[in-house]
C-alpha atoms as a PDB file:
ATOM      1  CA  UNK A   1      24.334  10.642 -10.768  1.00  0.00           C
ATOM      2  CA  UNK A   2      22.732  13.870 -11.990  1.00  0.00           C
ATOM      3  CA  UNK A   3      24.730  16.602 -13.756  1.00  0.00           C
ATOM      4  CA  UNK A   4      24.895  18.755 -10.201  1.00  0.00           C
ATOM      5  CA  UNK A   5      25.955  16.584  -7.894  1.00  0.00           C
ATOM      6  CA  UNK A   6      29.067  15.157 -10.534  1.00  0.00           C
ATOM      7  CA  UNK A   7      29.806  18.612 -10.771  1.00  0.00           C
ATOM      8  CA  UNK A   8      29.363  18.966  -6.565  1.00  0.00           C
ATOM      9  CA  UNK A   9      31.973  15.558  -6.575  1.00  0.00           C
ATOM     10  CA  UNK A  10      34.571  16.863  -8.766  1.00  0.00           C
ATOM     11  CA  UNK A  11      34.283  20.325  -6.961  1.00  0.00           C
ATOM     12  CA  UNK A  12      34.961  18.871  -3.199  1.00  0.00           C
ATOM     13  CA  UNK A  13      37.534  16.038  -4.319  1.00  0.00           C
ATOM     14  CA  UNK A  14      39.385  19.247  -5.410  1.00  0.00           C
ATOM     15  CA  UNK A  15      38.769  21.024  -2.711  1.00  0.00           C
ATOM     16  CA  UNK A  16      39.786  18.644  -0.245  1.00  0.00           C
ATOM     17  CA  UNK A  17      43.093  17.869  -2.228  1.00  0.00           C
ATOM     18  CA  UNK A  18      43.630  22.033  -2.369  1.00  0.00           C
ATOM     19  CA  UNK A  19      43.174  22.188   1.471  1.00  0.00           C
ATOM     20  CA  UNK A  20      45.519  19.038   2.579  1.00  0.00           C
ATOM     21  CA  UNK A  21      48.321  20.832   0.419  1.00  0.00           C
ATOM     22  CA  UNK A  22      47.972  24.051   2.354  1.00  0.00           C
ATOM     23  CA  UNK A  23      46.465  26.190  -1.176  1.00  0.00           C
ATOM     24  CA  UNK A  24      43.097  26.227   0.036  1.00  0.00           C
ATOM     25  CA  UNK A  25      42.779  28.369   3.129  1.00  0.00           C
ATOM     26  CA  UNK A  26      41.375  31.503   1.475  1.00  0.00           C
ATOM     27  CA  UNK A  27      38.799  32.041  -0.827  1.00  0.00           C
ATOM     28  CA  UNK A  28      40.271  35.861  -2.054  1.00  0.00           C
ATOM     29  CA  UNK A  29      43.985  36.547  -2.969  1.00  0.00           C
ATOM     30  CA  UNK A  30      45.801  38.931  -1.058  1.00  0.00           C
ATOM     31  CA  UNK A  31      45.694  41.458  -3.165  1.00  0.00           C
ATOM     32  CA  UNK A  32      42.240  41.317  -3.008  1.00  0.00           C
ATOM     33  CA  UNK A  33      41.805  41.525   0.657  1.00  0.00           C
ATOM     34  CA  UNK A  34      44.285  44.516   1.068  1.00  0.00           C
ATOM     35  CA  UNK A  35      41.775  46.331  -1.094  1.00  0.00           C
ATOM     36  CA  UNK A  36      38.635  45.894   1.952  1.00  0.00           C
ATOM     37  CA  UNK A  37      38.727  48.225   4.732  1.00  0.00           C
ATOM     38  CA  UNK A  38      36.531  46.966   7.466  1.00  0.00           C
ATOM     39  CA  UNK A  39      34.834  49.235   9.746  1.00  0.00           C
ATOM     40  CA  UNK A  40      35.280  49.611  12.923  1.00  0.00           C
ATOM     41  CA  UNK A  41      31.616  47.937  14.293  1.00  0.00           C
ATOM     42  CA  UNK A  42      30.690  47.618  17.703  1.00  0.00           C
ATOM     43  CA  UNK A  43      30.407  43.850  18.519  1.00  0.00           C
ATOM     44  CA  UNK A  44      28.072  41.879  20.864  1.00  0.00           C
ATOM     45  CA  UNK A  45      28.942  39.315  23.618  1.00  0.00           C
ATOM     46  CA  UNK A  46      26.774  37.057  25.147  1.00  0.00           C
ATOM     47  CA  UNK A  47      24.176  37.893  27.988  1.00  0.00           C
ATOM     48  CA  UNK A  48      24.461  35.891  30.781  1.00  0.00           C
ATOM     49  CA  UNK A  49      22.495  35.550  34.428  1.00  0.00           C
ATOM     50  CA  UNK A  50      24.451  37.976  36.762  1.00  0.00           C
ATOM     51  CA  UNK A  51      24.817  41.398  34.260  1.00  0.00           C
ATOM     52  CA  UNK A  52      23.885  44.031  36.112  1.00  0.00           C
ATOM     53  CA  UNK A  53      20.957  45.431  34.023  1.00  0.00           C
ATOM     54  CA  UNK A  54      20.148  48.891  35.589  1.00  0.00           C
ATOM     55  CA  UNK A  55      21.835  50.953  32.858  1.00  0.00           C
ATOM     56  CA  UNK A  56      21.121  48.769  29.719  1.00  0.00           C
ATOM     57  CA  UNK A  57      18.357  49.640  26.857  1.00  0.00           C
ATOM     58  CA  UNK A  58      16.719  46.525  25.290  1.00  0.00           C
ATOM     59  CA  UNK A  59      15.536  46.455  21.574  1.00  0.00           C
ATOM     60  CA  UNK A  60      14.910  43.436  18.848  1.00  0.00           C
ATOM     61  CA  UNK A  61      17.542  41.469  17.934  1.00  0.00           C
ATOM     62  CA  UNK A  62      17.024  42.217  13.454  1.00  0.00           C
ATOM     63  CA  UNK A  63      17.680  39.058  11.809  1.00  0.00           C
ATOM     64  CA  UNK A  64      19.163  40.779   8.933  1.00  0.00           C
ATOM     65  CA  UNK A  65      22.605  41.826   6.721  1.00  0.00           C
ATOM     66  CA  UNK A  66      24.520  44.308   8.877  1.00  0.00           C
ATOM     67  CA  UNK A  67      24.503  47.607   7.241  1.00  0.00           C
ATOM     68  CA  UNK A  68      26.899  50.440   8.064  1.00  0.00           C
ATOM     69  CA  UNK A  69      26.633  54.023   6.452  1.00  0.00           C
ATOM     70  CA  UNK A  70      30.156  55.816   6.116  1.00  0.00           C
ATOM     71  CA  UNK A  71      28.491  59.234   5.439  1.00  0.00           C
ATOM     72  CA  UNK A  72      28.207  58.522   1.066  1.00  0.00           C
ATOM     73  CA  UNK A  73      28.078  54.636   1.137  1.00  0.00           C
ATOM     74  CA  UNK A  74      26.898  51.534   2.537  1.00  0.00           C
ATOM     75  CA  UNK A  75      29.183  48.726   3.411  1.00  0.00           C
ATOM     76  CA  UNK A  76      28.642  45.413   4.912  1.00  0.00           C
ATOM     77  CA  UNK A  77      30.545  43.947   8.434  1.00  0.00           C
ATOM     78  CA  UNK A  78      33.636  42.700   6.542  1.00  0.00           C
ATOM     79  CA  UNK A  79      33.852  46.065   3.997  1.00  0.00           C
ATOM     80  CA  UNK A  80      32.478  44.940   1.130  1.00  0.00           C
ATOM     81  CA  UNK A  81      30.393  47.768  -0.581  1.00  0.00           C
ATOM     82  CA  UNK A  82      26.527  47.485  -0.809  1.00  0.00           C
ATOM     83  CA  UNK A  83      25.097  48.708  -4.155  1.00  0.00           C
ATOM     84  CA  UNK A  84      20.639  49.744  -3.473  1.00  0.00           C
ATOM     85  CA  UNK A  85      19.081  51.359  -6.044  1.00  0.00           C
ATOM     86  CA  UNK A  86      20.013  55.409  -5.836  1.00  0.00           C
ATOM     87  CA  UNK A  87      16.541  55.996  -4.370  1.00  0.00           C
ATOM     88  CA  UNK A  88      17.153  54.031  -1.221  1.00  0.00           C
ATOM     89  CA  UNK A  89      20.228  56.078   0.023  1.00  0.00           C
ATOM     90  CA  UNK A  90      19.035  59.577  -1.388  1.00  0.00           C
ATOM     91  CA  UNK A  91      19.180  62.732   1.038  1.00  0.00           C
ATOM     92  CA  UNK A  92      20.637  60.278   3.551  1.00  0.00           C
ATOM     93  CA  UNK A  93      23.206  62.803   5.892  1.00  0.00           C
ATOM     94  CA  UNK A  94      26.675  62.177   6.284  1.00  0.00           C
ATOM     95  CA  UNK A  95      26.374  61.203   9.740  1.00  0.00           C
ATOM     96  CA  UNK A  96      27.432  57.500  10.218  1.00  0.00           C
ATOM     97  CA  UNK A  97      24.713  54.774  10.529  1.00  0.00           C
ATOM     98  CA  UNK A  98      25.185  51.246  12.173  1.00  0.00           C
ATOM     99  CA  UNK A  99      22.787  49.144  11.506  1.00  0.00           C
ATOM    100  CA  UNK A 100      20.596  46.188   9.544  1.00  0.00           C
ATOM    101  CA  UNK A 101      19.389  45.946   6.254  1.00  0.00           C
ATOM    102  CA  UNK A 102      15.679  43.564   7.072  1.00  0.00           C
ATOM    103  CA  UNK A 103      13.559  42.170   5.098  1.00  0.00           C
ATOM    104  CA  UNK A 104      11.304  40.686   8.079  1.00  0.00           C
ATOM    105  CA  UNK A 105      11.593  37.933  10.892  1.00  0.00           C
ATOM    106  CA  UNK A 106      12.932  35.161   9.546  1.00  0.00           C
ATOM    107  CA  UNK A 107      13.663  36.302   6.149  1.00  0.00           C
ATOM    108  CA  UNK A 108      17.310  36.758   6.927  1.00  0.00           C
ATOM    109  CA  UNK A 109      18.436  34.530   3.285  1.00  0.00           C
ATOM    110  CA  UNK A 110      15.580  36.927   1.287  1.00  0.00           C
ATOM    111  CA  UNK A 111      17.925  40.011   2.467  1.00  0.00           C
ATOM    112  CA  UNK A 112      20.772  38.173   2.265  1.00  0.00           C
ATOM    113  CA  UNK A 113      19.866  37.519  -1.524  1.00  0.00           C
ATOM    114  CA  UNK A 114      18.739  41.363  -2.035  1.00  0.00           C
ATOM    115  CA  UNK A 115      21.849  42.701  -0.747  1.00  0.00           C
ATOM    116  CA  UNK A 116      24.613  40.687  -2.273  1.00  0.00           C
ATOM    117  CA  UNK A 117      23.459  41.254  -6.006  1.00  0.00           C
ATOM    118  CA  UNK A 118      25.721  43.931  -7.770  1.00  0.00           C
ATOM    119  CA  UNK A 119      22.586  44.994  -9.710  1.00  0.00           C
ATOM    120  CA  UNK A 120      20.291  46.047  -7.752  1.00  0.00           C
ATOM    121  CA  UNK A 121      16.691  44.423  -7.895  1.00  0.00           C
ATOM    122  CA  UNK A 122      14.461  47.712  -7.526  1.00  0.00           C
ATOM    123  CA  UNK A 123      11.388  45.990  -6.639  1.00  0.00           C
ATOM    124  CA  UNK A 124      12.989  43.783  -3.931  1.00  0.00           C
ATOM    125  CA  UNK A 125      14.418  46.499  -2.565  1.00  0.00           C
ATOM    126  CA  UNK A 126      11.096  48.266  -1.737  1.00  0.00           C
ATOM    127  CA  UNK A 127      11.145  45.263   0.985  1.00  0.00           C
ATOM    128  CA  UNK A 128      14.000  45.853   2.496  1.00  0.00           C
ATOM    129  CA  UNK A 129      14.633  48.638   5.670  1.00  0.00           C
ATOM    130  CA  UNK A 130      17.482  49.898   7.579  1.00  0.00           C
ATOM    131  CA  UNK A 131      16.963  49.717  10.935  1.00  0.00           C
ATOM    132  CA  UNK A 132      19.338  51.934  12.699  1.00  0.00           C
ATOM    133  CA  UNK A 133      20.543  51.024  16.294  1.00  0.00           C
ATOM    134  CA  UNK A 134      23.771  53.774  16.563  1.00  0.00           C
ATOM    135  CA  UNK A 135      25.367  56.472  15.349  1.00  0.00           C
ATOM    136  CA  UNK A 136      29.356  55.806  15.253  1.00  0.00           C
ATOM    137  CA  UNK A 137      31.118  58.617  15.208  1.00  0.00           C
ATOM    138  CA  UNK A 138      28.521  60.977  17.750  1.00  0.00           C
ATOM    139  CA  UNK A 139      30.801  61.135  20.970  1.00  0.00           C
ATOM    140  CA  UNK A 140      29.151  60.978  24.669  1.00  0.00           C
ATOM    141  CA  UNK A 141      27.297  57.673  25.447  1.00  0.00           C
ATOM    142  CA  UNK A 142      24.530  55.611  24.050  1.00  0.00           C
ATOM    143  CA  UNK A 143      21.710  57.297  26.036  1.00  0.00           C
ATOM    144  CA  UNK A 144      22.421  60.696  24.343  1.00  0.00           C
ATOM    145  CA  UNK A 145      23.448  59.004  21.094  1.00  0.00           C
ATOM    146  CA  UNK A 146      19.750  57.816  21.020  1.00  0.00           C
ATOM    147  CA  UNK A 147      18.152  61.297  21.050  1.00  0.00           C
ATOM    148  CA  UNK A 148      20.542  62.311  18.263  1.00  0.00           C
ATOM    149  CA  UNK A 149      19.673  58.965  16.298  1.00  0.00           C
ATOM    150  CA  UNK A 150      15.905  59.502  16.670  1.00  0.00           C
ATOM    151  CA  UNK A 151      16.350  62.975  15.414  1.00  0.00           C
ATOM    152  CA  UNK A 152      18.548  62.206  12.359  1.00  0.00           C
ATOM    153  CA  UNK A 153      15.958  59.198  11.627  1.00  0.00           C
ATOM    154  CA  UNK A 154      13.097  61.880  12.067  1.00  0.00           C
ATOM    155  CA  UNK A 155      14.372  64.303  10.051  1.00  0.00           C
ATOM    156  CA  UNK A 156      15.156  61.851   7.043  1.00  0.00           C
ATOM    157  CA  UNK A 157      11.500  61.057   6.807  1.00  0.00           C
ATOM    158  CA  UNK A 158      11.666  58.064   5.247  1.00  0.00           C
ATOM    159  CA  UNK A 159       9.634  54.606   5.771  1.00  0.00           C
ATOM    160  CA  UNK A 160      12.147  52.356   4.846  1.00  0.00           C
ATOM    161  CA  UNK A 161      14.945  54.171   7.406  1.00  0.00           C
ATOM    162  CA  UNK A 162      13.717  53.252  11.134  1.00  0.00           C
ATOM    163  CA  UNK A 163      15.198  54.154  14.271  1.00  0.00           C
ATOM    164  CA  UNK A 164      15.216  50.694  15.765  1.00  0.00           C
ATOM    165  CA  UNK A 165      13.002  51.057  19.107  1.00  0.00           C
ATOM    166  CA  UNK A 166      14.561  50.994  22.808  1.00  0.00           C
ATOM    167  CA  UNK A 167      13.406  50.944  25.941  1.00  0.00           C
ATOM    168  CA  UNK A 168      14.971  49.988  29.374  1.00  0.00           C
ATOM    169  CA  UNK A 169      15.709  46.812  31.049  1.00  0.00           C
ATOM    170  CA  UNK A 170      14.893  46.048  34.615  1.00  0.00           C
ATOM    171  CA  UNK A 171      15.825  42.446  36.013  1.00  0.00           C
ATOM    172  CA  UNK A 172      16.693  38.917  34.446  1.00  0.00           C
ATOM    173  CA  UNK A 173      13.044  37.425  34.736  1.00  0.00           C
ATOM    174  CA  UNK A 174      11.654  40.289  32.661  1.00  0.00           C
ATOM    175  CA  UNK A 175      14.396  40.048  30.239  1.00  0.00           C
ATOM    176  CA  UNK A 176      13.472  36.272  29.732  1.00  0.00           C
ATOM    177  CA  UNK A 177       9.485  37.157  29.583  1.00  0.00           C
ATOM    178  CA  UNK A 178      10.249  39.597  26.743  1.00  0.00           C
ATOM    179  CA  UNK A 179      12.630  37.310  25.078  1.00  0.00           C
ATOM    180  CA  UNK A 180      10.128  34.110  24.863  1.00  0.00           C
ATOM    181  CA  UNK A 181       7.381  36.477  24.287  1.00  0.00           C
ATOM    182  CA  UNK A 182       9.967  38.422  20.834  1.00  0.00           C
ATOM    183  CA  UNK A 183      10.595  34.566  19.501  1.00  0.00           C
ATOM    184  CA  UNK A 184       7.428  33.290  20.094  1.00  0.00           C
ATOM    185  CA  UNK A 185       6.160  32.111  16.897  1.00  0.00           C
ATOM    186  CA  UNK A 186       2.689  33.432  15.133  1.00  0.00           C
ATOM    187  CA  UNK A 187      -0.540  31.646  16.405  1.00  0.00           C
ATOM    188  CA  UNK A 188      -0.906  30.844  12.840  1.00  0.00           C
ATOM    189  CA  UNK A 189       1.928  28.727  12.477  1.00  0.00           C
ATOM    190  CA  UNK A 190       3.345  30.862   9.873  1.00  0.00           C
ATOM    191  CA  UNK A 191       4.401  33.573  11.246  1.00  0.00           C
ATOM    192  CA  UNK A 192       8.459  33.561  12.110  1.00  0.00           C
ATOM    193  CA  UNK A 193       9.367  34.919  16.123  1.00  0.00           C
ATOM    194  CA  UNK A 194      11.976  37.252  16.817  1.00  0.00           C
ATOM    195  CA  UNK A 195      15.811  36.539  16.591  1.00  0.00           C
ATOM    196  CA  UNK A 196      16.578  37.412  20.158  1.00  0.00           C
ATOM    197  CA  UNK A 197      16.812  40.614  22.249  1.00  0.00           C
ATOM    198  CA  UNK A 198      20.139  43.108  22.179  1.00  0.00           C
ATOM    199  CA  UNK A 199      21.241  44.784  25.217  1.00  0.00           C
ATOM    200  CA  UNK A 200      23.198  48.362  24.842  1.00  0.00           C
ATOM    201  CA  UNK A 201      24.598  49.916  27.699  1.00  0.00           C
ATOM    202  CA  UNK A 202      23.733  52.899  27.985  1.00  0.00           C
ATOM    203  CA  UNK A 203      26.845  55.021  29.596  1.00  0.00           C
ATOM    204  CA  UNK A 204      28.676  53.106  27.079  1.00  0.00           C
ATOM    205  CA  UNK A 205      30.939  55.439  23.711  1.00  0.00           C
ATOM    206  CA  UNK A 206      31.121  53.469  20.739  1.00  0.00           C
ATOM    207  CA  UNK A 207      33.748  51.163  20.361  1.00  0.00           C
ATOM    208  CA  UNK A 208      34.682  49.538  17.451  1.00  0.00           C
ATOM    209  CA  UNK A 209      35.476  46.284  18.999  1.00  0.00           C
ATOM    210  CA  UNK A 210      33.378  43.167  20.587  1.00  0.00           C
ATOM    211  CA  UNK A 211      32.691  43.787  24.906  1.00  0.00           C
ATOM    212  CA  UNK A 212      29.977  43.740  27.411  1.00  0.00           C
ATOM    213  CA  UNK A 213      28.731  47.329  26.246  1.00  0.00           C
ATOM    214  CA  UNK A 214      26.495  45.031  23.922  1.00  0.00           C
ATOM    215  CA  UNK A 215      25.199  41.816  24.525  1.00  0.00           C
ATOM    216  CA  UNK A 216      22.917  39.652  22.834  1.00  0.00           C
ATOM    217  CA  UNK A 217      20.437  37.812  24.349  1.00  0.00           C
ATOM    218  CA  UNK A 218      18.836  34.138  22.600  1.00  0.00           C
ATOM    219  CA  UNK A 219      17.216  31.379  23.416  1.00  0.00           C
ATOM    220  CA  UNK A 220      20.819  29.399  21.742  1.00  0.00           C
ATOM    221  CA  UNK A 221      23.866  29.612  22.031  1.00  0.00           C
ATOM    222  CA  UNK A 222      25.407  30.523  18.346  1.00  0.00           C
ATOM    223  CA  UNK A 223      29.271  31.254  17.271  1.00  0.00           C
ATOM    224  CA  UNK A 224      31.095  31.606  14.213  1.00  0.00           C
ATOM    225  CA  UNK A 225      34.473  29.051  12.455  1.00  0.00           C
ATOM    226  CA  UNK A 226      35.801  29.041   9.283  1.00  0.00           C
ATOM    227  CA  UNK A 227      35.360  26.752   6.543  1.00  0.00           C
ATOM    228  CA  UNK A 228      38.364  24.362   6.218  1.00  0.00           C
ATOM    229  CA  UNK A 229      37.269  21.519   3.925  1.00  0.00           C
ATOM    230  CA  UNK A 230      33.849  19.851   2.195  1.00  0.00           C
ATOM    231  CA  UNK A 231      33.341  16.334   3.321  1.00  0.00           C
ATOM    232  CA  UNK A 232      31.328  14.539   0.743  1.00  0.00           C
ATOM    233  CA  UNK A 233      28.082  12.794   1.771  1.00  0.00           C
ATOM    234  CA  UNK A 234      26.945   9.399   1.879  1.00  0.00           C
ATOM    235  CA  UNK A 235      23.611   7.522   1.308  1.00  0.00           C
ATOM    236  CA  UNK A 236      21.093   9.948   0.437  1.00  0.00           C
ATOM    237  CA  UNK A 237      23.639  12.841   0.366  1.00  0.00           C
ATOM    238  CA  UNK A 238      26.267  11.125  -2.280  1.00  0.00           C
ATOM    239  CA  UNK A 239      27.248  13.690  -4.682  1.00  0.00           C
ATOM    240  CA  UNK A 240      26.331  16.391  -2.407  1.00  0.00           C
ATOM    241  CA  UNK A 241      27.914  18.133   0.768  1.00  0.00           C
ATOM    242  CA  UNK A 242      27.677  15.984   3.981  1.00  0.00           C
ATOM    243  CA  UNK A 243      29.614  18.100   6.482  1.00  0.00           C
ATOM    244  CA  UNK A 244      31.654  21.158   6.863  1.00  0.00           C
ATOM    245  CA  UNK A 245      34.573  20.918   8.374  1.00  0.00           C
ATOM    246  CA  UNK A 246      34.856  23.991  10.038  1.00  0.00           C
ATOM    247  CA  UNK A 247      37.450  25.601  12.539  1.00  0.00           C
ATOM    248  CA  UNK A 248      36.613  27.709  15.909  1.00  0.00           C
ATOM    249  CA  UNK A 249      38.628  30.716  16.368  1.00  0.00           C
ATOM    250  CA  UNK A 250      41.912  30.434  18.317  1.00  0.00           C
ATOM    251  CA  UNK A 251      41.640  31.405  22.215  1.00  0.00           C
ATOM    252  CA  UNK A 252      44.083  32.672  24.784  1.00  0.00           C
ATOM    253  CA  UNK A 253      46.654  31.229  22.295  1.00  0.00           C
ATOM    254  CA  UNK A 254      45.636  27.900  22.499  1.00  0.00           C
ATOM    255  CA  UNK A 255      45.396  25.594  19.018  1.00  0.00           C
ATOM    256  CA  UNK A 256      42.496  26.628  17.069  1.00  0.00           C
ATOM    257  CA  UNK A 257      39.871  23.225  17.394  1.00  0.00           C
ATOM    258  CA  UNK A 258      37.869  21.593  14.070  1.00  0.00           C
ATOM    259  CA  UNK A 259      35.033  19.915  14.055  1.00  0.00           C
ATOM    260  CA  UNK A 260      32.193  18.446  11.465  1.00  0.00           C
ATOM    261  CA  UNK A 261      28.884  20.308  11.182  1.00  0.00           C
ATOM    262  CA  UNK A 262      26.809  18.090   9.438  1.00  0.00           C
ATOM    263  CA  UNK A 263      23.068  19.138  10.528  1.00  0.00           C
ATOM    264  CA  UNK A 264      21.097  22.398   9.472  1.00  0.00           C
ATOM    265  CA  UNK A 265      21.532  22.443   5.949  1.00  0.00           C
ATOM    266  CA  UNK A 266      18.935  22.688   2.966  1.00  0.00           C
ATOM    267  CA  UNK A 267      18.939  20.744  -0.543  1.00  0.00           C
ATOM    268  CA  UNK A 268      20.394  23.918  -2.282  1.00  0.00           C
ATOM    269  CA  UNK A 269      23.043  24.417   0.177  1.00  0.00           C
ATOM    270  CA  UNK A 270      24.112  20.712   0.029  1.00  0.00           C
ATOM    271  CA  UNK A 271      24.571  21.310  -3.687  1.00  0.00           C
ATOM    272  CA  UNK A 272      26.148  24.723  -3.530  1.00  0.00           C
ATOM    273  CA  UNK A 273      27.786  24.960  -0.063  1.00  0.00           C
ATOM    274  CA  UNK A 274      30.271  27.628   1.848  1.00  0.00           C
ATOM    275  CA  UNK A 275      33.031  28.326  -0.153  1.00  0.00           C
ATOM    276  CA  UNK A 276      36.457  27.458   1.818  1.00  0.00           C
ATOM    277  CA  UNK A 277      37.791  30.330   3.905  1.00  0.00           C
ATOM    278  CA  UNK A 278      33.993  31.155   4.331  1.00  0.00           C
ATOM    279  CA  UNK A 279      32.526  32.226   7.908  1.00  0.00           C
ATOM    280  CA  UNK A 280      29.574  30.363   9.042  1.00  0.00           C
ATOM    281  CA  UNK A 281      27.998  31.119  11.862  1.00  0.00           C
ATOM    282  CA  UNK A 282      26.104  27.770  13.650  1.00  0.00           C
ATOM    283  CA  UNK A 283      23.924  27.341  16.940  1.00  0.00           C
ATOM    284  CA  UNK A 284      24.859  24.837  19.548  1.00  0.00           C
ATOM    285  CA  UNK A 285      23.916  23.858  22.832  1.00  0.00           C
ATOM    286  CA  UNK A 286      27.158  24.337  25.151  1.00  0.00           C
ATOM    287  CA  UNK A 287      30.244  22.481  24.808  1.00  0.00           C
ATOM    288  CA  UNK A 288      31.778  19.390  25.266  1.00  0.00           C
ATOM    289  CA  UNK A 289      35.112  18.613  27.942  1.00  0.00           C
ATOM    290  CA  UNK A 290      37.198  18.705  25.224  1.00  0.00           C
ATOM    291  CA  UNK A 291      35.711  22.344  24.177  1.00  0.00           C
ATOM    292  CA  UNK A 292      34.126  21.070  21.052  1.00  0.00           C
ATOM    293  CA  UNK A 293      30.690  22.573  20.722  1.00  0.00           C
ATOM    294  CA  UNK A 294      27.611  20.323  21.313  1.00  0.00           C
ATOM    295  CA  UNK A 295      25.035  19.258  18.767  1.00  0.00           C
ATOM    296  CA  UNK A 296      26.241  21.753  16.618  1.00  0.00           C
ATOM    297  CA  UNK A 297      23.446  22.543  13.677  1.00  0.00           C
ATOM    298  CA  UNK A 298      24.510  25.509  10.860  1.00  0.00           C
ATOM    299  CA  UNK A 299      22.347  28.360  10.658  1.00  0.00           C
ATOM    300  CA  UNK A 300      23.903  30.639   7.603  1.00  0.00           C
ATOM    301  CA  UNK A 301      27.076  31.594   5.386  1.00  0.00           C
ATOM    302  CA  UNK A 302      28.066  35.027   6.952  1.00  0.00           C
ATOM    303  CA  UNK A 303      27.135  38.041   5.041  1.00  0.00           C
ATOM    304  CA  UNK A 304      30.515  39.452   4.286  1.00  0.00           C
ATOM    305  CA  UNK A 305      31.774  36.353   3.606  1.00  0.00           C
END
């Protein structure tokens, strides 16, 4: 057994011990987490046949890091504080931005990378842009909030800050035209589709909280758990992960369910995988009777985890 994957071994027999005993559940002390404000994002739901779409804008789903601009810093989803060279941020006005820090379709671990480092990598930042798709804290609804946006990305003048482009929806078949047409892949094989479509109702005020105002529309179904446990892999995996054992969210009060996500996972992440008390988000394909999620596969770590 090589060096990693003893060190991999040792790591999950630990882990697993830590998490029967109850010690494991977070991966940050208390103290820690007291220190993180979150802001108050607007959320998405899930489209589904039936939404009335008269009064919705479309616009690209970004497969990126969520970004949000308090004014004099960025923070991610969950708080944490974003650190881009001084350049990227300069001049920027102290109007709120919500939106995603992209590096280009399917290149969501590349800005993943980018954005996490403390020190930031100048010249891999000169790939990155924020594409902004609201303005928080401008009252009245999204409509207007879009003229403002346009004019506060206008007036910033700068190519790596984009207003992220809307235009308006008009009836389910259309919807799923544009959608297989946005994650189609290249002609040349290479080239990564879109991550999906986003839906923003337009009469809607900014809210920081998850409801039908935005909705995001894929060709999958996708959902987040947290990481409970490491279950060690077998065969060709020994020494490395072979499932997560991860937890859905509690609903209506009801238990919160586990299951294994095995599936989805590359070399690297085998050897170095979520941390327990991580959020993962994976992709499924509806759910079984017993609410478990069906042929569950895991897409990423979450940013702000």
């Amino acid at each position: 057994m090589n060096t990693g994957a003893s060190s991999y071994l040792k790591r999950s027999t630990i882990m697993l011990v830590l998490v029967a005993l109850g010690y494991a559940a977070s991966p940050v002390t208390p103290v820690a987490q007291a220190q993180v404000t979150k802001p108050a994002l607007m959320l998405a739901n899930v489209y589904h046949p039936g939404v009335a779409l008269a009064d919705y804008w479309v616009s690209e789903k970004y497969d990126g890091v969520r970004g949000f601009w308090d004014g004099q810093k960025l923070l991610t989803r969950g708080g944490q504080p974003i650190n881009p060279p001084a350049w990227f941020t300069a001049n920027w006005p102290t109007t709120p931005m919500d939106g995603e820090l992209w590096a280009g379709r399917g290149q969501f671990q590349k800005a993943l990378s980018i954005v996490r480092q403390q020190t930031p990598d100048d010249a891999a930042w000169r790939g990155i842009q924020f594409m902004v798709f609201d303005l928080p804290a401008e009252p009245g609804p999204f409509t207007d909030r879009l003229t403002k946006l346009n004019s506060v990305v206008a007036k910033l003048a700068v190519p790596w800050v984009k207003a992220v482009p809307q235009s308006k929806a008009t009836s389910h078949a259309a919807l799923q035209s544009q959608l297989r047409q946005i994650t189609k892949a290249g002609a040349d094989g290479i080239s990564a589709g879109a991550e999906g479509l986003m839906l923003h109702r337009g009469s809607s005020l900014y809210k920081g909280v998850r409801n039908d105002d935005l909705l995001k529309v894929k060709t999958h179904d996708d959902a987040e758990a947290r990481v409970v446990g490491h279950i060690p892999g077998k065969g060709k995996y020994v020494g490395q992960l072979g499932a997560l054992l991860v937890e859905m969210p509690s609903v209506d009060g009801q238990a919160a369910k586990r299951f294994k996500l095995g599936t989805g996972f590359s070399d690297t992440q085998r050897q170095n995988p979520p941390a327990v008390g991580s959020q993962v988000t994976y992709r499924y394909r509806g759910l079984s009777d017993s609410g478990i999620p069906r042929f569950a596969s895991f897409m990423r770590q979450r940013e702000d985890s």
